[in-house]
C-alpha atoms as a PDB file:
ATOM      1  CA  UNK A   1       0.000   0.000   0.000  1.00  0.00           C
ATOM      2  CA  UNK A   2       0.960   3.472  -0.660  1.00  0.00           C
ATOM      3  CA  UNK A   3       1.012   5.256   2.595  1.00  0.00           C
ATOM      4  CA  UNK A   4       0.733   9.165   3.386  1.00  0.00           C
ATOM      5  CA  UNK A   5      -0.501  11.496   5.552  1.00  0.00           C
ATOM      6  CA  UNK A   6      -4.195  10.579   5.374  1.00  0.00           C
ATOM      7  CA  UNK A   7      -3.808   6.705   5.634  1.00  0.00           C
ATOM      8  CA  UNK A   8      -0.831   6.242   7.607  1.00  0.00           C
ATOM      9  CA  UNK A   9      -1.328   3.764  10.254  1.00  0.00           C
ATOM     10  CA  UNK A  10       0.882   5.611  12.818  1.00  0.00           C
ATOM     11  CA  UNK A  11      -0.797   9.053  12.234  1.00  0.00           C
ATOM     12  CA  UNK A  12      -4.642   7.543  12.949  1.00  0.00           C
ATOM     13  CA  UNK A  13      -3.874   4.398  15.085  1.00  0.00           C
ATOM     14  CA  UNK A  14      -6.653   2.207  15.318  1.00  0.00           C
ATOM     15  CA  UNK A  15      -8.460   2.140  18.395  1.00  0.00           C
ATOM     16  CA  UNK A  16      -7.162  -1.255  19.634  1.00  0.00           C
ATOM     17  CA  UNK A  17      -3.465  -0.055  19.933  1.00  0.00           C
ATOM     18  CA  UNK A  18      -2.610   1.574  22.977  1.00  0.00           C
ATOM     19  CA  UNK A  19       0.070   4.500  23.387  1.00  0.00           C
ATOM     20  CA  UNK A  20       2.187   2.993  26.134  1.00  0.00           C
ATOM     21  CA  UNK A  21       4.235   6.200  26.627  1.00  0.00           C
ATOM     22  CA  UNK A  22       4.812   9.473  25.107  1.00  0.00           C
ATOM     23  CA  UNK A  23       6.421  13.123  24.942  1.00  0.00           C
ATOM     24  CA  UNK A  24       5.563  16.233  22.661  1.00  0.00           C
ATOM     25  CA  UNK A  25       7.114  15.026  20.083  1.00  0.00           C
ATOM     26  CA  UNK A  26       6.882  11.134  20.182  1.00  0.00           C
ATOM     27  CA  UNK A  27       5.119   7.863  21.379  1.00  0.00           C
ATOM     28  CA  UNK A  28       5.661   4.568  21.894  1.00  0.00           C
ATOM     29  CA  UNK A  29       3.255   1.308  21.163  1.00  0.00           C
ATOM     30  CA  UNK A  30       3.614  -2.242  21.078  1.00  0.00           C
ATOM     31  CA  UNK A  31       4.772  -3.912  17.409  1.00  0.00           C
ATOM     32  CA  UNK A  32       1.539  -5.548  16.404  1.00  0.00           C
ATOM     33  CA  UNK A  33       4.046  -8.605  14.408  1.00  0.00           C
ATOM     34  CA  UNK A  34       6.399  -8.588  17.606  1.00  0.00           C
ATOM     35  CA  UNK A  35       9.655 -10.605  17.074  1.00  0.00           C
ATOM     36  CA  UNK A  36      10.120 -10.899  20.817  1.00  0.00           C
ATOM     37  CA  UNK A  37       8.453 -10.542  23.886  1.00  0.00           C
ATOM     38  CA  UNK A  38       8.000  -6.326  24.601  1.00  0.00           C
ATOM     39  CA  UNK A  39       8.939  -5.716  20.919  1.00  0.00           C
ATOM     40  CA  UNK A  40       7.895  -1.932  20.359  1.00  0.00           C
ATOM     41  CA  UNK A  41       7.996   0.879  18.022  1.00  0.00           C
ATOM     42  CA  UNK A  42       8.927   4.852  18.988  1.00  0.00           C
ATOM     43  CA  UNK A  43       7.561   6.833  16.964  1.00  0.00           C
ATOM     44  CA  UNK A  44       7.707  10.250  15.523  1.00  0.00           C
ATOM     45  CA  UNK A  45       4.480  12.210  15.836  1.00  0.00           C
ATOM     46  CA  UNK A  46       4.803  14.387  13.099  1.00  0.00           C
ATOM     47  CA  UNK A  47       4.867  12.413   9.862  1.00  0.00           C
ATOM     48  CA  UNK A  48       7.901  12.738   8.465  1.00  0.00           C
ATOM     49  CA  UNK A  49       9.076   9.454   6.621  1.00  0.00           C
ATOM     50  CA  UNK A  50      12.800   9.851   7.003  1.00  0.00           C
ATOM     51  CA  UNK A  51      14.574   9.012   9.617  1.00  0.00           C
ATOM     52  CA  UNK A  52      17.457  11.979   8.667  1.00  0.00           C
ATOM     53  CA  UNK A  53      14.753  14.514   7.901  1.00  0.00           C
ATOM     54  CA  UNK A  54      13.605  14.840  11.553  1.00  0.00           C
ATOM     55  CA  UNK A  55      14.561  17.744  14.205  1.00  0.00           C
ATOM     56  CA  UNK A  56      17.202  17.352  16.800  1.00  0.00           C
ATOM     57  CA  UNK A  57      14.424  17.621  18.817  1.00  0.00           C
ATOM     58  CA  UNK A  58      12.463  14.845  17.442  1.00  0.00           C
ATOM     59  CA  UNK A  59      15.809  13.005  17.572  1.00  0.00           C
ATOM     60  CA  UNK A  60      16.195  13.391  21.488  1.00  0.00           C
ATOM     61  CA  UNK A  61      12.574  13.095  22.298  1.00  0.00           C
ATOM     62  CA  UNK A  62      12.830   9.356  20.442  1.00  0.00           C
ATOM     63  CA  UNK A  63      15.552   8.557  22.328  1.00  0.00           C
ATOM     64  CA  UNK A  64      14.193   9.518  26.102  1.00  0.00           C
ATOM     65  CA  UNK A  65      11.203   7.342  25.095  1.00  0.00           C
ATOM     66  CA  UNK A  66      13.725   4.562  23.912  1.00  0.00           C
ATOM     67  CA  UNK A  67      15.226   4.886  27.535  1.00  0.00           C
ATOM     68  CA  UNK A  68      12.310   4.839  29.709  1.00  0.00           C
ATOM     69  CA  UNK A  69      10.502   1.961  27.511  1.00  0.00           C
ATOM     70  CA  UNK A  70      14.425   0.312  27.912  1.00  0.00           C
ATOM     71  CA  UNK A  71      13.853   0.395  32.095  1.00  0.00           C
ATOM     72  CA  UNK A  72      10.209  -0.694  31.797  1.00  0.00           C
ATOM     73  CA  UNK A  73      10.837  -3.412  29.569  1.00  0.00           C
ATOM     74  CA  UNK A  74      13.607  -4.525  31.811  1.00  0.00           C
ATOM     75  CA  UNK A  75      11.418  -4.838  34.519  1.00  0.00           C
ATOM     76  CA  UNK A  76       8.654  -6.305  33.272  1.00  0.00           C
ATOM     77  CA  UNK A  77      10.414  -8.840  30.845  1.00  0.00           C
ATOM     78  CA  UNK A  78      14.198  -9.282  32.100  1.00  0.00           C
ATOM     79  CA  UNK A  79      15.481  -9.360  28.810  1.00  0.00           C
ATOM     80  CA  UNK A  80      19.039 -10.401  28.265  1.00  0.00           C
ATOM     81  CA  UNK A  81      19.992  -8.013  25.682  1.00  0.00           C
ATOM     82  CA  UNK A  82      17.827  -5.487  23.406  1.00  0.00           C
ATOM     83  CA  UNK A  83      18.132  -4.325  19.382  1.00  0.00           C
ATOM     84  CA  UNK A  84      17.228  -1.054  18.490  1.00  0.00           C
ATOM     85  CA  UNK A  85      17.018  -0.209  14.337  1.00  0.00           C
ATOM     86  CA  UNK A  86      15.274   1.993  12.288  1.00  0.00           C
ATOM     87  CA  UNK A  87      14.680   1.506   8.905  1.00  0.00           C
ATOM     88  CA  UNK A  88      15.007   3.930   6.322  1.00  0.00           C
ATOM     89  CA  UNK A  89      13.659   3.715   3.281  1.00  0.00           C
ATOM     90  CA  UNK A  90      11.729   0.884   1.188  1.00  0.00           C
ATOM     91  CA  UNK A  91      15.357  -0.404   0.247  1.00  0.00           C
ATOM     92  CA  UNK A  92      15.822  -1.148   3.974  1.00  0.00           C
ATOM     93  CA  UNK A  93      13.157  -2.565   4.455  1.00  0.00           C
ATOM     94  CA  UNK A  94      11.014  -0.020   5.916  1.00  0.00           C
ATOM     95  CA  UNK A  95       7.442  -0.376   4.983  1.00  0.00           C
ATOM     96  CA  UNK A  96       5.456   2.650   7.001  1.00  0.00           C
ATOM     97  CA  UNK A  97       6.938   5.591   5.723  1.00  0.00           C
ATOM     98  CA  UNK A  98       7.110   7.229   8.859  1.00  0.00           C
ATOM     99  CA  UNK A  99       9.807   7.431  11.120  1.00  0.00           C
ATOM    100  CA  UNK A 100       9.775   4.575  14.159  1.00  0.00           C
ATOM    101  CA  UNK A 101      12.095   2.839  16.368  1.00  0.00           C
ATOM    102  CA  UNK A 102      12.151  -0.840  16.785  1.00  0.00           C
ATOM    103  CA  UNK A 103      13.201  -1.512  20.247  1.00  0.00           C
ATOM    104  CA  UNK A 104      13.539  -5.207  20.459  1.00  0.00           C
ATOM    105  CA  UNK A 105      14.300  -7.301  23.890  1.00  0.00           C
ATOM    106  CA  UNK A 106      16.470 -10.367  23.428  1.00  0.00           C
ATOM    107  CA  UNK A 107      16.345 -13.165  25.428  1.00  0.00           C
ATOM    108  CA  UNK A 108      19.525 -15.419  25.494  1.00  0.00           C
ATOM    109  CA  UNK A 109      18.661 -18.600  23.414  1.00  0.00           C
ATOM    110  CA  UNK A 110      15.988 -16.696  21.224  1.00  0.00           C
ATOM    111  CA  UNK A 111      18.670 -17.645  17.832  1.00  0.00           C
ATOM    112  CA  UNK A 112      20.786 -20.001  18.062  1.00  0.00           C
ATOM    113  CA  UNK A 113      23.952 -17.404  17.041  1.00  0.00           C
ATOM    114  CA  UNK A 114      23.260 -14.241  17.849  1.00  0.00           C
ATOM    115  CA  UNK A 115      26.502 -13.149  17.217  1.00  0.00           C
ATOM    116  CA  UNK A 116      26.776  -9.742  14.711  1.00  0.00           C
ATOM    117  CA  UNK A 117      23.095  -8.542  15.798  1.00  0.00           C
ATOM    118  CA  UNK A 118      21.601  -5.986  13.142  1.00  0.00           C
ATOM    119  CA  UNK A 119      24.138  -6.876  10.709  1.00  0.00           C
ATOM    120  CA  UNK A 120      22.399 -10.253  10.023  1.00  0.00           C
ATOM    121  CA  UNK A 121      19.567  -7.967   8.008  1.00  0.00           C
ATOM    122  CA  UNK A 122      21.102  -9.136   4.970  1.00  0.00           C
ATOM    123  CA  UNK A 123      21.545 -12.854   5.133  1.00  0.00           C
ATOM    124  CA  UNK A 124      24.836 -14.741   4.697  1.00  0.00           C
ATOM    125  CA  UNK A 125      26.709 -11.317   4.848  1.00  0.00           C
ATOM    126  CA  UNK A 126      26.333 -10.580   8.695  1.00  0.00           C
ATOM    127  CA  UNK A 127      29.110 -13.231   9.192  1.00  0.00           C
ATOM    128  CA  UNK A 128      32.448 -12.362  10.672  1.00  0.00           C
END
C-alpha cells in the first residue's frame, strides 16, 4: 500500500493499539508482528518518513522514550539483551513511511547465534 498522511497507520492508530508512553514530540506502542516478547515501536508524531529529515528535537525526544521503555521493559520482561534499528527507506526494508524505532528485547537462546546482531539484516553477509 501506498502510505501518506491521510492513511498512515501511525498518524490515525486504530483504536485497539494503545500509546504505552509518550512526549511532545513522540510515542511509543507495542509492534503488532512482535519478534520478541515487549517488541515496540517509537515513533515520531509528526509524519515525516525519514529518519534523517527529523529535528534534533524529534531526535532526542525518540531517544528519552527509547530509555524509559528500555527500564520498563527490563522490569517487566528481564530481557538479556535489546536491538534497536530503524529503517530507512523501502530499500531497507522499511514499509510505514514514517519514522519509528524498533526496540527489540532479546532473550539469550531466542537464535541459536546471535553473534553480529543488526548486521544479520542481509543474510549470509552478517558473518564475521
Amino acid at each position: 500500500m501506498d502510505y501518506n498522511k491521510s492513511n498512515c497507520p501511525f498518524c490515525f492508530l486504530d483504536k485497539k493499539i494503545k500509546v504505552i508512553k509518550y512526549n511532545d514530540l513522540a510515542f511509543v506502542i507495542y509492534d503488532i508482528f512482535p519478534v520478541s516478547k515487549g517488541h515496540c515501536l517509537v515513533i515520531t508524531k509528526r509524519h515525516v518518513s525519514n529518519f534523517f529529515d527529523i529535528t534534533n528535537e524529534e531526535k532526542l525526544a525518540i531517544l528519552n522514550l527509547v530509555d524509559q521503555m528500555k527500564n520498563e521493559l527490563h522490569k517487566k520482561y528481564n530481557p538479556d539483551g535489546f536491538n534497536l534499528g530503524v529503517n530507512i527507506n523501502e530499500a531497507a526494508g522499511q514499509t510505514v513511511p514514517h519514522v519509528h524505532f524498533h526496540l527489540i528485547p532479546r532473550y539469550t537462546g531466542d537464535m541459536e547465534n546471535p553473534r553480529g546482531g543488526v548486521r544479520h539484516v542481509i543474510p549470509d553477509k552478517g558473518n564475521y
